[in-house]
PDB file of N, CA and C in Angstrom:
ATOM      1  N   UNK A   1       0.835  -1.181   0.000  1.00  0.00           N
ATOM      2  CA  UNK A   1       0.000   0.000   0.000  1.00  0.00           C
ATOM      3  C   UNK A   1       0.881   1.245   0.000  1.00  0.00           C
ATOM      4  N   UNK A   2       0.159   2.259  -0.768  1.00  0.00           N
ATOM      5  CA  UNK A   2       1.447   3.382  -0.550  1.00  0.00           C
ATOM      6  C   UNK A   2       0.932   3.946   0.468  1.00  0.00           C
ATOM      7  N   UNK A   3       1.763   5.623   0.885  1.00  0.00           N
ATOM      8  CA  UNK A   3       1.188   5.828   1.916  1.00  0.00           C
ATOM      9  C   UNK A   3      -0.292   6.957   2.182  1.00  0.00           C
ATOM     10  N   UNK A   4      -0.289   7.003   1.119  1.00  0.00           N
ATOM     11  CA  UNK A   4      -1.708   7.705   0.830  1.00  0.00           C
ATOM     12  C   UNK A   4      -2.854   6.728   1.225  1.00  0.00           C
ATOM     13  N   UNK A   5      -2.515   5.620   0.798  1.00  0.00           N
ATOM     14  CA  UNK A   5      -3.574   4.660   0.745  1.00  0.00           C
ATOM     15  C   UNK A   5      -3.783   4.222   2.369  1.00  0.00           C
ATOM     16  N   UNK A   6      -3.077   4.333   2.892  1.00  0.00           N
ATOM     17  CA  UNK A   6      -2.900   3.763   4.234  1.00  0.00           C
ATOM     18  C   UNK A   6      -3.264   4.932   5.375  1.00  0.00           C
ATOM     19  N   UNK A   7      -2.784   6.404   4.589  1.00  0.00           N
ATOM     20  CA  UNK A   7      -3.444   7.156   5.708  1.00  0.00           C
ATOM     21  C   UNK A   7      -5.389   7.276   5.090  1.00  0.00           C
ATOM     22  N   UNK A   8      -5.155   6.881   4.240  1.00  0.00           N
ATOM     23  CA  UNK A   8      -7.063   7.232   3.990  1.00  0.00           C
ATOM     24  C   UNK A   8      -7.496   5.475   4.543  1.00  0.00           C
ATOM     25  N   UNK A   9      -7.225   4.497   4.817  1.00  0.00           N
ATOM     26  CA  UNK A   9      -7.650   3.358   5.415  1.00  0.00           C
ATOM     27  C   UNK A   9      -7.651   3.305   6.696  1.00  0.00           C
ATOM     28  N   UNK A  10      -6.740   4.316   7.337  1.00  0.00           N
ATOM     29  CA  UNK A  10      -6.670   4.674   8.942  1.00  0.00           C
ATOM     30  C   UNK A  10      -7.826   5.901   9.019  1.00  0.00           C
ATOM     31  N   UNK A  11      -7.932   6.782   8.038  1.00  0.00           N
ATOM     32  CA  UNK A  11      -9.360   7.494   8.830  1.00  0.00           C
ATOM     33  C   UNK A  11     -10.320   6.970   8.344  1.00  0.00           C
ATOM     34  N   UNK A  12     -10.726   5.556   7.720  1.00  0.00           N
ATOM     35  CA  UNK A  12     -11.692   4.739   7.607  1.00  0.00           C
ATOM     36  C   UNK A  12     -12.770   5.226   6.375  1.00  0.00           C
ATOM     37  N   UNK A  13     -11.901   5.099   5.193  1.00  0.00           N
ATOM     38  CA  UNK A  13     -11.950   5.042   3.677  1.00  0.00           C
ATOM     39  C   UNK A  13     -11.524   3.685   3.179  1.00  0.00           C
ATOM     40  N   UNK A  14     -12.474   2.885   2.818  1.00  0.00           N
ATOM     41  CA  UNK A  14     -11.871   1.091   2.390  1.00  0.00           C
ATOM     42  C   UNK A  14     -12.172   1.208   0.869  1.00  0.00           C
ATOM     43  N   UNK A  15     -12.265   2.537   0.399  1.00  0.00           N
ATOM     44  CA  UNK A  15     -12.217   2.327  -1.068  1.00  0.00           C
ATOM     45  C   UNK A  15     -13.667   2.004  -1.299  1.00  0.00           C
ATOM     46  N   UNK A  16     -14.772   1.425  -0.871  1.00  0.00           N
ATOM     47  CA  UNK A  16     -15.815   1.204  -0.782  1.00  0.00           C
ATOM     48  C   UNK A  16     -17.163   2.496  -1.237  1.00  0.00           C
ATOM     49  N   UNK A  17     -16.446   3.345  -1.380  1.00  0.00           N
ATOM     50  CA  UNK A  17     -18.124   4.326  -1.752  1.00  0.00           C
ATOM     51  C   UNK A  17     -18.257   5.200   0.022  1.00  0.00           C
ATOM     52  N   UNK A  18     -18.183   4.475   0.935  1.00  0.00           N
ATOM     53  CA  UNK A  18     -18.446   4.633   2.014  1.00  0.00           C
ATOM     54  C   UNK A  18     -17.201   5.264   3.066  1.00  0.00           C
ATOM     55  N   UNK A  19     -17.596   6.264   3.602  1.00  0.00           N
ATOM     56  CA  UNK A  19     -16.529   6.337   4.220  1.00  0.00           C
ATOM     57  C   UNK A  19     -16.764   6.568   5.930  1.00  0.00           C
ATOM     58  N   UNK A  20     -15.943   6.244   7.313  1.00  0.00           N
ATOM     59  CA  UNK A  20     -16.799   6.704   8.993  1.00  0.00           C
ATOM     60  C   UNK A  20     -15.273   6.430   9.363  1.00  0.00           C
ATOM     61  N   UNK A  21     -15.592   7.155  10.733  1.00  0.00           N
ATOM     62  CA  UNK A  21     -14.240   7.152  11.290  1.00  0.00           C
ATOM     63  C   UNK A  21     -13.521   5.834  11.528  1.00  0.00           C
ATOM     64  N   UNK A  22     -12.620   6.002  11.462  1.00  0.00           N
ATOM     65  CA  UNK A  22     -11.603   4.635  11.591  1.00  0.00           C
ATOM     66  C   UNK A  22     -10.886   4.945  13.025  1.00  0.00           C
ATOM     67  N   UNK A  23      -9.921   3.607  13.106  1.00  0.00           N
ATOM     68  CA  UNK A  23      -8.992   3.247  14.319  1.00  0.00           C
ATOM     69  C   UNK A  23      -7.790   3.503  13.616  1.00  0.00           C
ATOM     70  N   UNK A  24      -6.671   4.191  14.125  1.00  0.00           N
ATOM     71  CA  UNK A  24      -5.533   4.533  13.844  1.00  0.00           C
ATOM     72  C   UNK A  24      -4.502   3.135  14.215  1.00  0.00           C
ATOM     73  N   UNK A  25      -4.073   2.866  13.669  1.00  0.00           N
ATOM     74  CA  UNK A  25      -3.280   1.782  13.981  1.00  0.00           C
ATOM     75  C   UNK A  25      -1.797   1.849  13.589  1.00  0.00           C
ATOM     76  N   UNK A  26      -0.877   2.052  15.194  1.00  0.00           N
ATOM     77  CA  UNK A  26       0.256   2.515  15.415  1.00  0.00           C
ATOM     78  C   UNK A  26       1.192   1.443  15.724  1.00  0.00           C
ATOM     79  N   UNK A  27       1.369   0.197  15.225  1.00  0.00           N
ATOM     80  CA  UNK A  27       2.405  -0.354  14.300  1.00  0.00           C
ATOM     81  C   UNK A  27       3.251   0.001  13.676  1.00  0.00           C
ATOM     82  N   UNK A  28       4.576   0.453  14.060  1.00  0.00           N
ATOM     83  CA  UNK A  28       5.716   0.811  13.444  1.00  0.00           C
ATOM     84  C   UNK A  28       5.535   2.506  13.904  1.00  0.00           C
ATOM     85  N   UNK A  29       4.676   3.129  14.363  1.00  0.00           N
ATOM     86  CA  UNK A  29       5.224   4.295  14.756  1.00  0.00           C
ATOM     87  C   UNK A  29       6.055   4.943  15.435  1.00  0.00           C
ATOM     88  N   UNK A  30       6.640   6.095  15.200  1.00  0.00           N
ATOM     89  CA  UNK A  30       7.850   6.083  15.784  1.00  0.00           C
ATOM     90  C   UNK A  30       6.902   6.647  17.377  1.00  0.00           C
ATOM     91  N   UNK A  31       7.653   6.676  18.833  1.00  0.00           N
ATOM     92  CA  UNK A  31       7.092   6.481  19.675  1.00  0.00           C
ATOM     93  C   UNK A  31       7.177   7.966  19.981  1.00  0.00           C
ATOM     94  N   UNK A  32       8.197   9.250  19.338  1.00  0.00           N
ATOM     95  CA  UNK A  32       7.403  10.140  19.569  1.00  0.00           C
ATOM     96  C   UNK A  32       6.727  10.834  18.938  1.00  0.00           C
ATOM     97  N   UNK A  33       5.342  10.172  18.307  1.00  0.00           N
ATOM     98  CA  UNK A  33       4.314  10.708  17.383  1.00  0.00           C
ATOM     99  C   UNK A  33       3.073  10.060  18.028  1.00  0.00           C
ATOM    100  N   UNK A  34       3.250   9.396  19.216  1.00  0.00           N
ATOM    101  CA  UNK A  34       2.277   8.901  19.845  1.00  0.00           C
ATOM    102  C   UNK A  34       1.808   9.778  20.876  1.00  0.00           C
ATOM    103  N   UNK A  35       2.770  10.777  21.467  1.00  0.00           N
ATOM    104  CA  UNK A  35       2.266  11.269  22.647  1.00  0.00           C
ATOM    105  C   UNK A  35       2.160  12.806  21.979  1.00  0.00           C
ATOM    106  N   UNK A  36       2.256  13.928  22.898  1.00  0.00           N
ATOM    107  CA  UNK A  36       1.890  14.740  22.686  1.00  0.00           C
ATOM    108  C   UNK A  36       1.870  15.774  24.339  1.00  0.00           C
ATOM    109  N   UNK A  37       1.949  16.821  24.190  1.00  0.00           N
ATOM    110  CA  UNK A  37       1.738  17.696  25.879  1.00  0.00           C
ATOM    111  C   UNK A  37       1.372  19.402  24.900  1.00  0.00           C
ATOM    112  N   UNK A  38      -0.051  19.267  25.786  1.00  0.00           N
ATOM    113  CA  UNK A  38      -0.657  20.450  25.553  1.00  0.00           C
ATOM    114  C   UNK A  38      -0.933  21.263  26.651  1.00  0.00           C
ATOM    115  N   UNK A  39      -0.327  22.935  26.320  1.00  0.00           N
ATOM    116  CA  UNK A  39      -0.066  23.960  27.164  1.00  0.00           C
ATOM    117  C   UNK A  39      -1.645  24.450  27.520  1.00  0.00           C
ATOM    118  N   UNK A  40      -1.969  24.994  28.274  1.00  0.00           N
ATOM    119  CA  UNK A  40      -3.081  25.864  29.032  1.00  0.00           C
ATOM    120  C   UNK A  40      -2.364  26.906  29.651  1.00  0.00           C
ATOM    121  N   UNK A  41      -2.742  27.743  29.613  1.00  0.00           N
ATOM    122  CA  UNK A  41      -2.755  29.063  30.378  1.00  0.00           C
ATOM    123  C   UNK A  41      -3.900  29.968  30.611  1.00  0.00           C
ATOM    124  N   UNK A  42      -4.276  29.744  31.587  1.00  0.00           N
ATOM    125  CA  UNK A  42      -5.682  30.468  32.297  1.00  0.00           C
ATOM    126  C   UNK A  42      -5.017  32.045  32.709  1.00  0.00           C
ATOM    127  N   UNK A  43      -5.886  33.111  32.589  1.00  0.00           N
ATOM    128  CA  UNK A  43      -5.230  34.470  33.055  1.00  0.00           C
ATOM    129  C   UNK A  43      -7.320  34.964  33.353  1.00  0.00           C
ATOM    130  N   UNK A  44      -7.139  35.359  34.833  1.00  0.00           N
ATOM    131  CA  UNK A  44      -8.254  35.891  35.618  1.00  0.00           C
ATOM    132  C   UNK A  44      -8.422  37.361  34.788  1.00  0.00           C
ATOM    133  N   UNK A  45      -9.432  38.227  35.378  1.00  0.00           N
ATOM    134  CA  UNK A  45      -9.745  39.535  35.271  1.00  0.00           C
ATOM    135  C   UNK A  45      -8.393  40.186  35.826  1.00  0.00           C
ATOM    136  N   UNK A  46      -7.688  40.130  36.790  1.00  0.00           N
ATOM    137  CA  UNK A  46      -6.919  40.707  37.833  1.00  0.00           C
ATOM    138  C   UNK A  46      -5.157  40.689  37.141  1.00  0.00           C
ATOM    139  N   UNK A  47      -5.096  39.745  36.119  1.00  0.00           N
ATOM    140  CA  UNK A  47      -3.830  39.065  35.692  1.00  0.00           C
ATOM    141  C   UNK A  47      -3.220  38.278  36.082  1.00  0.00           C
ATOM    142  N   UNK A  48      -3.846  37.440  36.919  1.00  0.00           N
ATOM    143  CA  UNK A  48      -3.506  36.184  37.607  1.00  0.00           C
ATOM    144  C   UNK A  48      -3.436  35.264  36.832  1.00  0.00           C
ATOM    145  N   UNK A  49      -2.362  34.732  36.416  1.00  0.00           N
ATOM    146  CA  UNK A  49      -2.678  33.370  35.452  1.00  0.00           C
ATOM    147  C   UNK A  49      -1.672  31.993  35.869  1.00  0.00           C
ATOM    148  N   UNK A  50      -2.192  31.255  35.474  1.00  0.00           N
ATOM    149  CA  UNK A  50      -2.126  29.564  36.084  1.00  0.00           C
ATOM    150  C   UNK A  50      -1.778  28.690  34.504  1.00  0.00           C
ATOM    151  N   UNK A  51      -0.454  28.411  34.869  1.00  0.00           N
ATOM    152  CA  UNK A  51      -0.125  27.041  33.376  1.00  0.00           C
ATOM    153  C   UNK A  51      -0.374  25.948  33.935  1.00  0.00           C
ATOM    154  N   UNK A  52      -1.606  24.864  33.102  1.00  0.00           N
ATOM    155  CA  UNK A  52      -1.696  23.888  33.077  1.00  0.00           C
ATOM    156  C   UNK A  52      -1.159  22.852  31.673  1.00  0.00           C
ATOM    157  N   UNK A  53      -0.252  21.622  32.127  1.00  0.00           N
ATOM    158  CA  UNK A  53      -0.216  20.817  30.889  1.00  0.00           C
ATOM    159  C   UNK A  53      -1.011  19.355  30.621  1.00  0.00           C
ATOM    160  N   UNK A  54      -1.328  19.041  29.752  1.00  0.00           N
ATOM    161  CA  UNK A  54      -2.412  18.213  29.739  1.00  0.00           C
ATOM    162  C   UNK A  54      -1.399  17.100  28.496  1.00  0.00           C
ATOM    163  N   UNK A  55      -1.283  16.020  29.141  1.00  0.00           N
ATOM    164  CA  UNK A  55      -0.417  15.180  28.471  1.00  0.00           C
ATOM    165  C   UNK A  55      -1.314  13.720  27.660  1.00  0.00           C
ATOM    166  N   UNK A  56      -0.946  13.734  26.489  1.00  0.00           N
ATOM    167  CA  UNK A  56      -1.795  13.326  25.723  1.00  0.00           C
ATOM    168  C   UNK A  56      -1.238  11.972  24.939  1.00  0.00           C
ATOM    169  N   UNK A  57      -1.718  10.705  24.932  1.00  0.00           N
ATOM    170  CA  UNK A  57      -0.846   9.704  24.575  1.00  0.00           C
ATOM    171  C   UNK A  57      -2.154   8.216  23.255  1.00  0.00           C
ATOM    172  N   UNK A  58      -1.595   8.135  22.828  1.00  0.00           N
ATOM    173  CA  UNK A  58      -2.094   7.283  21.699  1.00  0.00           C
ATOM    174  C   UNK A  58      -1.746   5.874  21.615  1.00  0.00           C
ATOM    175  N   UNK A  59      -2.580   4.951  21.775  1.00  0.00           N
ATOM    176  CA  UNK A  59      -1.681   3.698  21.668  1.00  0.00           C
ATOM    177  C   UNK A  59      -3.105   2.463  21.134  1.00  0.00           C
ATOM    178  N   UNK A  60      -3.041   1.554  20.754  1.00  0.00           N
ATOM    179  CA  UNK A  60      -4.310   0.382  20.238  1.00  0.00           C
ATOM    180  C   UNK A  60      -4.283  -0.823  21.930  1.00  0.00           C
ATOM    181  N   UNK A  61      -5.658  -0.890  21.818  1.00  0.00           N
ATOM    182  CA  UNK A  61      -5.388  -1.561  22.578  1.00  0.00           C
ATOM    183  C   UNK A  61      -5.685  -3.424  21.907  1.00  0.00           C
ATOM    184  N   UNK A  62      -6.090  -4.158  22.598  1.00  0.00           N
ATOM    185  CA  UNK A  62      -5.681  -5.649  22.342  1.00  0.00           C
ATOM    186  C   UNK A  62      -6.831  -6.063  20.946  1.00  0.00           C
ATOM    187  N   UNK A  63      -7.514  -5.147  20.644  1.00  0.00           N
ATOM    188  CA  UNK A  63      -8.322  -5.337  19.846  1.00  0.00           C
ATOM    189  C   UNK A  63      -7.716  -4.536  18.769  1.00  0.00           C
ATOM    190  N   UNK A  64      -6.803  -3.830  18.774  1.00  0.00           N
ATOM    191  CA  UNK A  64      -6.287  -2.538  17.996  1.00  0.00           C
ATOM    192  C   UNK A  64      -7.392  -1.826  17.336  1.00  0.00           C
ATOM    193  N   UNK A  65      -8.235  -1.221  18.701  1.00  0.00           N
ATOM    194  CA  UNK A  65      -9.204  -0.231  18.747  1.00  0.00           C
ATOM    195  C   UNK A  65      -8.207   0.757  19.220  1.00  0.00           C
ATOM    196  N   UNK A  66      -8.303   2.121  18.751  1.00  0.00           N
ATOM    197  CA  UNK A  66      -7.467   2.944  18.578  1.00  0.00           C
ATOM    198  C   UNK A  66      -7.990   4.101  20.535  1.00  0.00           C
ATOM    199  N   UNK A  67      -6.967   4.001  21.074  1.00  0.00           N
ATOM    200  CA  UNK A  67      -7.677   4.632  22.665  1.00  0.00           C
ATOM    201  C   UNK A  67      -6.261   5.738  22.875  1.00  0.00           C
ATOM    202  N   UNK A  68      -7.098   6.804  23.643  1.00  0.00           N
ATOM    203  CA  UNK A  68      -6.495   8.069  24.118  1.00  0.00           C
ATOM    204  C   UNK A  68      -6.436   7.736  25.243  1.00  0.00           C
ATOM    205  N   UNK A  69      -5.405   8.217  25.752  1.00  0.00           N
ATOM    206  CA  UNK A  69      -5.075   8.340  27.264  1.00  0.00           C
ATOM    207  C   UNK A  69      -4.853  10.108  27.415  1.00  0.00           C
ATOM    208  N   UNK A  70      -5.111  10.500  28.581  1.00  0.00           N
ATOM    209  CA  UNK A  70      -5.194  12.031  29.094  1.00  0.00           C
ATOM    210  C   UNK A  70      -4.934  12.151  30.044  1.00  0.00           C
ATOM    211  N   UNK A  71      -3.823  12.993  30.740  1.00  0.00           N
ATOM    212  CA  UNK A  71      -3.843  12.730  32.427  1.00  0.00           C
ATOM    213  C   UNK A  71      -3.426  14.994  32.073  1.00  0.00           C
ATOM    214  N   UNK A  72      -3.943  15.423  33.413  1.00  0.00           N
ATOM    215  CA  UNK A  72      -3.252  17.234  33.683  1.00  0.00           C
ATOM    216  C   UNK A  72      -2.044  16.579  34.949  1.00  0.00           C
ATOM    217  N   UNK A  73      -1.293  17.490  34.162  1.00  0.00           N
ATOM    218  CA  UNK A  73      -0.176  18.123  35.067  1.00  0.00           C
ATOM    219  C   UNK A  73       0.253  19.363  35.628  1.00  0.00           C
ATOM    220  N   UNK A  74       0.366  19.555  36.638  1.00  0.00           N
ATOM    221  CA  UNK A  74       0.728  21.144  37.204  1.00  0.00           C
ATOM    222  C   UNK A  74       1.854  21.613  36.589  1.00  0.00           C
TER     223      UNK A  74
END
């Protein structure tokens, strides 16, 4: 498959007419394209502001149904 073909079979295009979301399936990915850390910064009326990071991770589980993991960090 080239890789066109493979990223339109991962967002769940089978060539079929039909197309719905698919399972990403991370086989051979490199391991840092799996995770991810996203910044927050809250700022009040007053200028009070608070960074939150929100760490974000990708992986199949035993069914290679495609599952997010999410945890915040201070």
């Amino acid at each position: 498959m080239t890789e066109g073909q493979k990223l339109k079979l991962a967002a769940g295009d089978n060539a079929s007419g039909a197309t719905c979301l698919g399972h990403i399936q991370l086989d051979g990915y490199p391991e840092e394209l799996t995770k991810d850390r996203i910044t927050i910064e809250i700022t009040d009326r007053e200028g009070n502001s608070v960074t939150k990071y929100v760490n974000v991770k990708f992986s199949n589980d035993e069914f290679n149904q495609t599952v997010v993991t999410a945890s915040i960090e201070n």
